[in-house]
C-alpha atoms as a PDB file:
ATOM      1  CA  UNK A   1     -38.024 -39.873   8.622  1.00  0.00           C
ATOM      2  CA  UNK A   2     -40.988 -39.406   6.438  1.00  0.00           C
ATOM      3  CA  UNK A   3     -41.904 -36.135   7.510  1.00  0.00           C
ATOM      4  CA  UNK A   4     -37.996 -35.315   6.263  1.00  0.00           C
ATOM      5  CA  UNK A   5     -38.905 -36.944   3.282  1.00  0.00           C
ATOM      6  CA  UNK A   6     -41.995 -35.024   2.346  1.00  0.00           C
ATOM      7  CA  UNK A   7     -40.230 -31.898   3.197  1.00  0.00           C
ATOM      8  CA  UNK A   8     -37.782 -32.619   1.088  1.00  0.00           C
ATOM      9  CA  UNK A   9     -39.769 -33.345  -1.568  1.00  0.00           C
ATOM     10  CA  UNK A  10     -41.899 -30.348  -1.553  1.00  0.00           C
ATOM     11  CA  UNK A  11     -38.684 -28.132  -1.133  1.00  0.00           C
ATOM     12  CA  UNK A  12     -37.484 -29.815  -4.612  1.00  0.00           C
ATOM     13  CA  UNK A  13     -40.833 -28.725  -6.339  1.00  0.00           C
ATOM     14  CA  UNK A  14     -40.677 -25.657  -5.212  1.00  0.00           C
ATOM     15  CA  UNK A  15     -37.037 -24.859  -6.330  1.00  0.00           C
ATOM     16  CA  UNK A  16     -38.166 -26.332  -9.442  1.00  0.00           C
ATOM     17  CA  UNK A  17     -40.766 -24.426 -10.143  1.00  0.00           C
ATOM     18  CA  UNK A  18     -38.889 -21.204  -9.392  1.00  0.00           C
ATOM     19  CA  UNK A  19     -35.689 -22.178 -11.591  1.00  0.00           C
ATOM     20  CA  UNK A  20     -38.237 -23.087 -14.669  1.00  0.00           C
ATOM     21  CA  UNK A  21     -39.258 -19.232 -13.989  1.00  0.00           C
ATOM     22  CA  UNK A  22     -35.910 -17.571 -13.911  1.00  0.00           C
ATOM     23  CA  UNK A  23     -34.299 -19.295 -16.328  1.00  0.00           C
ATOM     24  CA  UNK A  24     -35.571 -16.268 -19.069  1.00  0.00           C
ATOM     25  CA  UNK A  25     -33.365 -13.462 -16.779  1.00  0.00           C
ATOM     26  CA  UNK A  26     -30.798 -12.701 -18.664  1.00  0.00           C
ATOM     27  CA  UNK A  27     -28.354 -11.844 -15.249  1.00  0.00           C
ATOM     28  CA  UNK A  28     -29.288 -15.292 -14.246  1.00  0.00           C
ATOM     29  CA  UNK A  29     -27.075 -16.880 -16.580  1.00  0.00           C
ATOM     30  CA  UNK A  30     -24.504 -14.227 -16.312  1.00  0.00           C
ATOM     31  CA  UNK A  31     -23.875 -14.300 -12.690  1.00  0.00           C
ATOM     32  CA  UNK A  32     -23.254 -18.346 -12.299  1.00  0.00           C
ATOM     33  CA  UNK A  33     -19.579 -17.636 -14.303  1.00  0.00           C
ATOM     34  CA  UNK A  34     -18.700 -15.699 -11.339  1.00  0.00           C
ATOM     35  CA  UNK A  35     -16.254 -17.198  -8.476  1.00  0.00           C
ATOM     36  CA  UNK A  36     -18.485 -18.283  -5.509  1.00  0.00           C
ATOM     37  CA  UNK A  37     -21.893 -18.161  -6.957  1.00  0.00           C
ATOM     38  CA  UNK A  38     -23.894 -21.239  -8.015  1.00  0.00           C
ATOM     39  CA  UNK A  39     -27.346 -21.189  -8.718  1.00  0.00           C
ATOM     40  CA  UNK A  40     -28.852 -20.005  -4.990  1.00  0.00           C
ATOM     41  CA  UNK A  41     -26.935 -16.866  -4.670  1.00  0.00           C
ATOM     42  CA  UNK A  42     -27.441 -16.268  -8.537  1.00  0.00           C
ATOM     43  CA  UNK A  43     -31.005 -16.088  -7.981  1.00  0.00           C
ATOM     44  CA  UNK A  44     -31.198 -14.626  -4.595  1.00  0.00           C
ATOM     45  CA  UNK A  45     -28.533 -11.526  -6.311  1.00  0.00           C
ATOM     46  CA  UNK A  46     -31.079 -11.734  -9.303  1.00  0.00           C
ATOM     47  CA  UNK A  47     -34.341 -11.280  -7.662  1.00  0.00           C
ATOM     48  CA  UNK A  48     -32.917  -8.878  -4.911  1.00  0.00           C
ATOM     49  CA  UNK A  49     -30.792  -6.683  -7.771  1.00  0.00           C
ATOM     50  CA  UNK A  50     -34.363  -6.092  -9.710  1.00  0.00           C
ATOM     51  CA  UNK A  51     -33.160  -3.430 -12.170  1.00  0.00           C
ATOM     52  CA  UNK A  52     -29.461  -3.159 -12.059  1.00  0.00           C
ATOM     53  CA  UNK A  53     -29.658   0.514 -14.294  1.00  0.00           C
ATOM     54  CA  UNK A  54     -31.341   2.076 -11.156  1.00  0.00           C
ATOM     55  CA  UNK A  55     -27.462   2.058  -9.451  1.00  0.00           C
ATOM     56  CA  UNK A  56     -25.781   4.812 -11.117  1.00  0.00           C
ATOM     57  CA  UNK A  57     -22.009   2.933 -10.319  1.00  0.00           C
ATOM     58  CA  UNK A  58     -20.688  -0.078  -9.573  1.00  0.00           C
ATOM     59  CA  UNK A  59     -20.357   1.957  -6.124  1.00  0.00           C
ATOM     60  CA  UNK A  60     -23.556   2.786  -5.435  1.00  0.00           C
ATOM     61  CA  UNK A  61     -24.705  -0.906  -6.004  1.00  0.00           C
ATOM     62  CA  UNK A  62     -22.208  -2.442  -3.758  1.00  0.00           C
ATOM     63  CA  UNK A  63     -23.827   0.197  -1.065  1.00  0.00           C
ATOM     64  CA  UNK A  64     -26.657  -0.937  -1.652  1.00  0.00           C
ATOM     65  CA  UNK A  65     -25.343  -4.417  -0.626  1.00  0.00           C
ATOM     66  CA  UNK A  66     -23.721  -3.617   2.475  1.00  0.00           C
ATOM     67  CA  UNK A  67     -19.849  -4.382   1.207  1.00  0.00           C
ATOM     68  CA  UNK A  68     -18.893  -0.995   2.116  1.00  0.00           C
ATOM     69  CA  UNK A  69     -18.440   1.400   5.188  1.00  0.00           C
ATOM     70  CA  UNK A  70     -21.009   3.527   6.240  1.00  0.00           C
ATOM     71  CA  UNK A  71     -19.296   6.581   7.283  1.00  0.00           C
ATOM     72  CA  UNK A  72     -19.431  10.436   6.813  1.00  0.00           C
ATOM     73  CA  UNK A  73     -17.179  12.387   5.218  1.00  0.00           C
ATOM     74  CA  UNK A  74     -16.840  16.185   5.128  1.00  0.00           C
ATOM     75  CA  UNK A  75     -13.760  17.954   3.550  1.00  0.00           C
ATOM     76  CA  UNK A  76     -11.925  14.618   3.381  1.00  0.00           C
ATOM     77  CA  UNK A  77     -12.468  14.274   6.893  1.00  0.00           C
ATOM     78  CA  UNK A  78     -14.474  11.409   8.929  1.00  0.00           C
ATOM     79  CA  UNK A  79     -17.167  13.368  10.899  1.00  0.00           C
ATOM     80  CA  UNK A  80     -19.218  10.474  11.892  1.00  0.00           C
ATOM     81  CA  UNK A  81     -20.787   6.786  11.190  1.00  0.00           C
ATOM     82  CA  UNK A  82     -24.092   6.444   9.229  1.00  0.00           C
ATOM     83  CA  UNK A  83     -26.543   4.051   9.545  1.00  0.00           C
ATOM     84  CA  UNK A  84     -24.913   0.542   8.654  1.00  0.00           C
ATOM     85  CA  UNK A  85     -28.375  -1.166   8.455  1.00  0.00           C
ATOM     86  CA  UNK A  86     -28.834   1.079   5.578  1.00  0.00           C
ATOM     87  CA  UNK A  87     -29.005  -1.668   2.219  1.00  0.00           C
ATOM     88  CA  UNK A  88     -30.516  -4.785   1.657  1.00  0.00           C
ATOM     89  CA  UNK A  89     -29.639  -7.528   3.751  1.00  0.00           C
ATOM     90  CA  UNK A  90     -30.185 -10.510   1.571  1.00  0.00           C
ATOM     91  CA  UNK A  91     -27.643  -9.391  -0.959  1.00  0.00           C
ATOM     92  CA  UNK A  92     -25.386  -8.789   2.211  1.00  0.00           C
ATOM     93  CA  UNK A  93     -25.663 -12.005   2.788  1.00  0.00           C
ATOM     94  CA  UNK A  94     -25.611 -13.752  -0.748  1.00  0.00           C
ATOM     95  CA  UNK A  95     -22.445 -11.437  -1.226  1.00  0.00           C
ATOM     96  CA  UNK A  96     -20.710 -12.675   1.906  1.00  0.00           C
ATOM     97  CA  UNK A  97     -21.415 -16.203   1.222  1.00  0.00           C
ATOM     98  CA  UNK A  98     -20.391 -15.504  -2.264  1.00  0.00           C
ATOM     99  CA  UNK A  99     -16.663 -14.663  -0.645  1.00  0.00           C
ATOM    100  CA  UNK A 100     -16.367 -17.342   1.798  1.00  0.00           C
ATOM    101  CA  UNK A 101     -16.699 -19.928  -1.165  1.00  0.00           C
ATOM    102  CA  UNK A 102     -14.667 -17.733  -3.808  1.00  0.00           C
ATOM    103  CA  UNK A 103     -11.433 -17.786  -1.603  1.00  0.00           C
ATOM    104  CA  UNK A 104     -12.019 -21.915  -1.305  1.00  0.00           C
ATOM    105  CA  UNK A 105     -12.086 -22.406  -4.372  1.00  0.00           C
ATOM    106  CA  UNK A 106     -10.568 -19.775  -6.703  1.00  0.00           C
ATOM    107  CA  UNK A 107      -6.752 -18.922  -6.720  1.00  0.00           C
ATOM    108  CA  UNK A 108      -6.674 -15.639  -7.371  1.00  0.00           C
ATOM    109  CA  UNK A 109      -9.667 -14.984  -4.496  1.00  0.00           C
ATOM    110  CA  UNK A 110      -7.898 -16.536  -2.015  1.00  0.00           C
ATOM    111  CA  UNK A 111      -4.608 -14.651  -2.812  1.00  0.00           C
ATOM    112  CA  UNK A 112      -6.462 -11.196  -2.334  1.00  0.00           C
ATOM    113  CA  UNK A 113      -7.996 -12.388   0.793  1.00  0.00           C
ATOM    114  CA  UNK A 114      -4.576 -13.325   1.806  1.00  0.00           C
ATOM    115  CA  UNK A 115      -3.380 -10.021   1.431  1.00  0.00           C
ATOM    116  CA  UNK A 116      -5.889  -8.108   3.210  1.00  0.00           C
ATOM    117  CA  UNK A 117      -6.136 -10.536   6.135  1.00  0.00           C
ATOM    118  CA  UNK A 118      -2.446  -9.960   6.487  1.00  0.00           C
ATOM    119  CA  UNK A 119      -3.207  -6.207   6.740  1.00  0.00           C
ATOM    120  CA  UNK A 120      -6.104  -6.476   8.955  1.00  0.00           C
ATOM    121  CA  UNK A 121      -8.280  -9.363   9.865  1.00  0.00           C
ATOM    122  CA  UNK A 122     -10.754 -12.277   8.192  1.00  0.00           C
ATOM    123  CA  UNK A 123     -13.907 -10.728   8.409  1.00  0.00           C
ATOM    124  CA  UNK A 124     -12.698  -7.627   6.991  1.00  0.00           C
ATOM    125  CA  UNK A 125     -10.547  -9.331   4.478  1.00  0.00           C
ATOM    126  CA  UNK A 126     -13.994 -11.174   3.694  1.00  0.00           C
ATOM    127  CA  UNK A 127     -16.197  -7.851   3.617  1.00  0.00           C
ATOM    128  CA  UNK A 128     -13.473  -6.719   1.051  1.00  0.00           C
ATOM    129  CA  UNK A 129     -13.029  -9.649  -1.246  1.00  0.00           C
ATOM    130  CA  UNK A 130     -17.109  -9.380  -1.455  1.00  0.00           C
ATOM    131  CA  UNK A 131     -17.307  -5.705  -2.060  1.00  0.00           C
ATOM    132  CA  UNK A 132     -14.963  -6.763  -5.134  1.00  0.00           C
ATOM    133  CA  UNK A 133     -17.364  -9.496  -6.133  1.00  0.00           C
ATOM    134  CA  UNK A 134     -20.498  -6.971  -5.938  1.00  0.00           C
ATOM    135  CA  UNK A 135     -19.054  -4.409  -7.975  1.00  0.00           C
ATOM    136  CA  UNK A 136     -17.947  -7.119 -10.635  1.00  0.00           C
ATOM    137  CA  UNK A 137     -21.462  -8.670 -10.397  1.00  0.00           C
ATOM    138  CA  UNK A 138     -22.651  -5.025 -11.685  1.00  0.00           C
ATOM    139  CA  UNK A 139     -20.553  -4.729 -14.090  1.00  0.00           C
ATOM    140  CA  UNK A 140     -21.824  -8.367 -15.477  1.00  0.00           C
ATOM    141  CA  UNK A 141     -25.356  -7.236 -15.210  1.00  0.00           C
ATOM    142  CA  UNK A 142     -24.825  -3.946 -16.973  1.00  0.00           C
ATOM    143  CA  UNK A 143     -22.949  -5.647 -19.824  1.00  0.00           C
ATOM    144  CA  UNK A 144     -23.973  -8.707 -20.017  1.00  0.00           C
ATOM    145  CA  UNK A 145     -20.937 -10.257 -19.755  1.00  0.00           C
ATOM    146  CA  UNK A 146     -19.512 -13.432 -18.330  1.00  0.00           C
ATOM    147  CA  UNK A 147     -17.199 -12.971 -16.001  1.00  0.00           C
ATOM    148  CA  UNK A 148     -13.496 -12.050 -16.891  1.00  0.00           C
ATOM    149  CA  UNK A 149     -10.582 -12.267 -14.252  1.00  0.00           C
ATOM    150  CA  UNK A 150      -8.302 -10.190 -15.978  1.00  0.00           C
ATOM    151  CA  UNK A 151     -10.558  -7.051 -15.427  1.00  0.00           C
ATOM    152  CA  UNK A 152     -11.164  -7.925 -11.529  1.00  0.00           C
ATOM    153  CA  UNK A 153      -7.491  -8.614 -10.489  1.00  0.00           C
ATOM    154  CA  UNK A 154      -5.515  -6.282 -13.375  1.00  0.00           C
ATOM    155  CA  UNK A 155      -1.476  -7.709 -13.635  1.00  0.00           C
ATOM    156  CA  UNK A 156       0.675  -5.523 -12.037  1.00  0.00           C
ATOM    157  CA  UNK A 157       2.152  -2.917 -14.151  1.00  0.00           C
ATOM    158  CA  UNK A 158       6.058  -3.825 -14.983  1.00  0.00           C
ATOM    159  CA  UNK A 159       8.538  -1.385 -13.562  1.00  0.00           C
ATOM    160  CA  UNK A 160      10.445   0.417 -16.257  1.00  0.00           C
ATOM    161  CA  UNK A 161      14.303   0.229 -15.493  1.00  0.00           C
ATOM    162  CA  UNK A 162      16.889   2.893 -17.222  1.00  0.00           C
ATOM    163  CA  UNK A 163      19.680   1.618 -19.103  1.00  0.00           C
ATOM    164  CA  UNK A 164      23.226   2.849 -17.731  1.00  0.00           C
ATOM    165  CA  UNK A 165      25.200   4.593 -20.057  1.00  0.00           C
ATOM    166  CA  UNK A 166      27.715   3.021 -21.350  1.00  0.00           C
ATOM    167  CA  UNK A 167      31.415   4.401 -19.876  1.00  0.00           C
ATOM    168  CA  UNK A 168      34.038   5.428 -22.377  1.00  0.00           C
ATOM    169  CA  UNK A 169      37.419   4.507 -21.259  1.00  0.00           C
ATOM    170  CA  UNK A 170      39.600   5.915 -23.983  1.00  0.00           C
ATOM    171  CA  UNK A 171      42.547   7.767 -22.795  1.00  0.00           C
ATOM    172  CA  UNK A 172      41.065  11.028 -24.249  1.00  0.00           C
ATOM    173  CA  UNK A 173      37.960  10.534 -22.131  1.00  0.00           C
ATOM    174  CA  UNK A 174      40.080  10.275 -18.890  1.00  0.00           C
ATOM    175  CA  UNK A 175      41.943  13.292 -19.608  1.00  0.00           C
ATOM    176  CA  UNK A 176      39.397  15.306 -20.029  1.00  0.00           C
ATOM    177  CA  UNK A 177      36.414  15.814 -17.393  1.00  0.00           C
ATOM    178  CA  UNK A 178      33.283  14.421 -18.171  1.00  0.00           C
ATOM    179  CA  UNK A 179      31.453  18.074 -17.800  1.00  0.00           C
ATOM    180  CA  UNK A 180      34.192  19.343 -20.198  1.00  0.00           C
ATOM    181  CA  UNK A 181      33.621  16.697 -23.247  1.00  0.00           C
ATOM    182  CA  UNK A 182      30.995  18.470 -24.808  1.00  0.00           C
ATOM    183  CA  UNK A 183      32.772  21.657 -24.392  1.00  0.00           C
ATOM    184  CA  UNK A 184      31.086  22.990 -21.501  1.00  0.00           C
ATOM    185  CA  UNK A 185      33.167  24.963 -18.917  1.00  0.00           C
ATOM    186  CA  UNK A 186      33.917  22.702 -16.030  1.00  0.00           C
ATOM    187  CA  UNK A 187      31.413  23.068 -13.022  1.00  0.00           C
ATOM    188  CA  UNK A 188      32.890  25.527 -10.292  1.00  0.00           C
ATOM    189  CA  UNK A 189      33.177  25.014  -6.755  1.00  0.00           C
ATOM    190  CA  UNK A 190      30.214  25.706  -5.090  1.00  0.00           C
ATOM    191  CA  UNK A 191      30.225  29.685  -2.948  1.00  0.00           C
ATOM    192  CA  UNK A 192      30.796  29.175   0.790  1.00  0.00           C
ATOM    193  CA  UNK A 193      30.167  31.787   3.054  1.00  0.00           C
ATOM    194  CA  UNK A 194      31.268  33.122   6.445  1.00  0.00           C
ATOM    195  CA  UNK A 195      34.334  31.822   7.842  1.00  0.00           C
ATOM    196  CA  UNK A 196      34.253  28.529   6.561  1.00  0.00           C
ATOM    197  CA  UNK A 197      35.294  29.970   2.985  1.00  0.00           C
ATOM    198  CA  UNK A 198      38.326  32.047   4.861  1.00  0.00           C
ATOM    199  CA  UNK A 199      39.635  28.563   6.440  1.00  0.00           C
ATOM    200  CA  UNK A 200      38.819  26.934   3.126  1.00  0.00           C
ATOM    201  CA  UNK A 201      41.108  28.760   0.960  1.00  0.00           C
ATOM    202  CA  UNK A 202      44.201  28.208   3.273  1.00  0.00           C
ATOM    203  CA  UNK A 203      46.789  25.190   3.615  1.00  0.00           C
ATOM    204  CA  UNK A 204      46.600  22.596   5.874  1.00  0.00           C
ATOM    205  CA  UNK A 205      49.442  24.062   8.022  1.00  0.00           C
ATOM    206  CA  UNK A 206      47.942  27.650   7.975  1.00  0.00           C
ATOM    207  CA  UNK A 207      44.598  26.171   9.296  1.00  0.00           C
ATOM    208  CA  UNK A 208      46.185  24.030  12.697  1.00  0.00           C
ATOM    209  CA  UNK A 209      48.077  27.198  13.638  1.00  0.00           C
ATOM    210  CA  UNK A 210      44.869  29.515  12.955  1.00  0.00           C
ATOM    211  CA  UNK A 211      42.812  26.918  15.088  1.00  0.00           C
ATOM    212  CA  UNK A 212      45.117  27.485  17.774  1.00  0.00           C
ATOM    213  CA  UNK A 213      43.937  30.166  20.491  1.00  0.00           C
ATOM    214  CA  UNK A 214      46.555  33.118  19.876  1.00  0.00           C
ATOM    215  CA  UNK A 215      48.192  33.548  23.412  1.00  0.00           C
ATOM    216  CA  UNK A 216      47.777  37.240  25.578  1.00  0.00           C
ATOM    217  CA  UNK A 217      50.498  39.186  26.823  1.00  0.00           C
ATOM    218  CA  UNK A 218      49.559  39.190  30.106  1.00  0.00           C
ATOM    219  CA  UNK A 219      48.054  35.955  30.321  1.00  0.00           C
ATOM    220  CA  UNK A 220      49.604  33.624  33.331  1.00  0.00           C
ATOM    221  CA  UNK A 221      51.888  31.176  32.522  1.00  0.00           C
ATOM    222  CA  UNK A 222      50.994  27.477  32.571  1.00  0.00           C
ATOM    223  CA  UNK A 223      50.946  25.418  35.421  1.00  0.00           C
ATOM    224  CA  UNK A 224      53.338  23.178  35.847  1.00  0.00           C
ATOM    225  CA  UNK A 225      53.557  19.798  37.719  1.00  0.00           C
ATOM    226  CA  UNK A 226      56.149  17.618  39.569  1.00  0.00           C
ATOM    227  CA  UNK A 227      55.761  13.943  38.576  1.00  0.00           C
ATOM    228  CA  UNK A 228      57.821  13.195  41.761  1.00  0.00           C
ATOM    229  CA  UNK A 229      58.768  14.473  45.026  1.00  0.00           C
ATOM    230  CA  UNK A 230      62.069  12.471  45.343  1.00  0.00           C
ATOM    231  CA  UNK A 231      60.637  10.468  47.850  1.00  0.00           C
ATOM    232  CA  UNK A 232      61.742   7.287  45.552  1.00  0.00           C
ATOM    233  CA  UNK A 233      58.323   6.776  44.170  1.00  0.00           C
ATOM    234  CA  UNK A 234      58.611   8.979  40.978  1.00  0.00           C
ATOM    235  CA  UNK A 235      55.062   9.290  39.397  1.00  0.00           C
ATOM    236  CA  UNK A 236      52.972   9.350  41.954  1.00  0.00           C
ATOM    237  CA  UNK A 237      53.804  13.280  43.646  1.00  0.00           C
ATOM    238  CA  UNK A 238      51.112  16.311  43.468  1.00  0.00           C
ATOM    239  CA  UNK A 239      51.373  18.854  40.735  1.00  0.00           C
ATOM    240  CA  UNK A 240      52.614  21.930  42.679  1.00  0.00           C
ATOM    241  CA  UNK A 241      51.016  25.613  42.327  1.00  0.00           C
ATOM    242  CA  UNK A 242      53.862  28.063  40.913  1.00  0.00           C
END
């Protein structure tokens, strides 16, 4: 118990002494308003980050950080996988531990991670909610700007719905065809070729004797069958050859 003790002790004078010289970083300050960070993983992201204006994008840094795949890419097509030990490992880490807190504690987190683990699994769903926090961190170290919700998880953008025209139901309007109120000629029946357009323009009684196959004059005559053999049991004799 005393050896805990003293351990403990010299662990608090040594985080001490380390806070009293990182409390002048400016991205020190900044990172602690975002969701999932408190003061170990703002100085571990801190010290690890360095210069934040040597990552060209908010892309490149989260690369950097492991949050993304490591995959190559040729013509839009997947050729291969890269080296995923490429990065630094402690802002791996401080980024994953950064999203296993956020979507405890923070609505809007946990809703995104909801959503993704529905799509795929947790630890992706996790790899992805951090990715989000790393490129948000960048853009708080860049600027120099607390951290604002509304630019990591945008509102939706409301669908736009068409009002229906209004109908006019005036006798005049009914008369009259709706292509033929502005005085346009009224739309034409659209061309039909081939023998549809010969059946087409004939009536109804024209088209069932046309459908019917014209008989030959020396085809044979039909068949014709004996529904009894008056045997008494009418219904139930063979149909007879002529």
């Amino acid at each position: 118990m005393q050896l805990i003790s003293q351990l403990s002790k010299s662990i608090q004078k040594v985080e001490k002494m380390v806070l009293a010289m990182t409390k002048g970083l400016p991205c020190y300050q900044v990172l602690q308003s975002l969701p999932g960070v408190g003061k170990i993983l703002a100085l571990t992201i801190t010290l690890e980050t360095a210069d934040v204006k040597r990552f060209a994008t908010a892309g490149d840094y989260a690369s950097y950080g492991r949050c993304v795949g490591s995959r190559r890419m040729s013509n839009g097509k997947k050729k291969g996988e890269n080296n995923g030990k490429c990065g630094n490992k402690y802002l791996a880490w401080a980024y994953v531990e950064a999203a296993n807190f956020a979507k405890r504690y923070d609505l809007q987190c946990r809703q995104f991670h909801d959503r993704k683990s529905a799509r795929t699994n947790k630890i992706l769903a996790t790899k992805a909610l951090a990715c989000k926090l790393a490129k948000a961190a960048w853009h708080m170290m860049n600027e120099q700007t607390a951290y604002d919700p509304a630019r990591m998880f945008p509102p939706a953008a409301p669908i736009q719905t068409v009002a229906a025209r209004p109908a006019d139901l005036s006798p005049e309007s009914r008369s009259r065809s709706p292509a033929c109120q502005d005085g346009d000629q009224a739309p034409s029946r659209p061309a039909v070729f081939g023998p549809k357009a010969a059946l087409g323009l004939l009536p109804s009684r024209a088209l069932s004797s046309a459908s019917a196959k014209p008989s030959r004059a020396g085809s044979k005559p039909p068949r014709k069958t004996n529904l009894g053999t008056g045997t008494g049991n009418p219904g139930k004799g063979l149909a007879q050859k002529p």
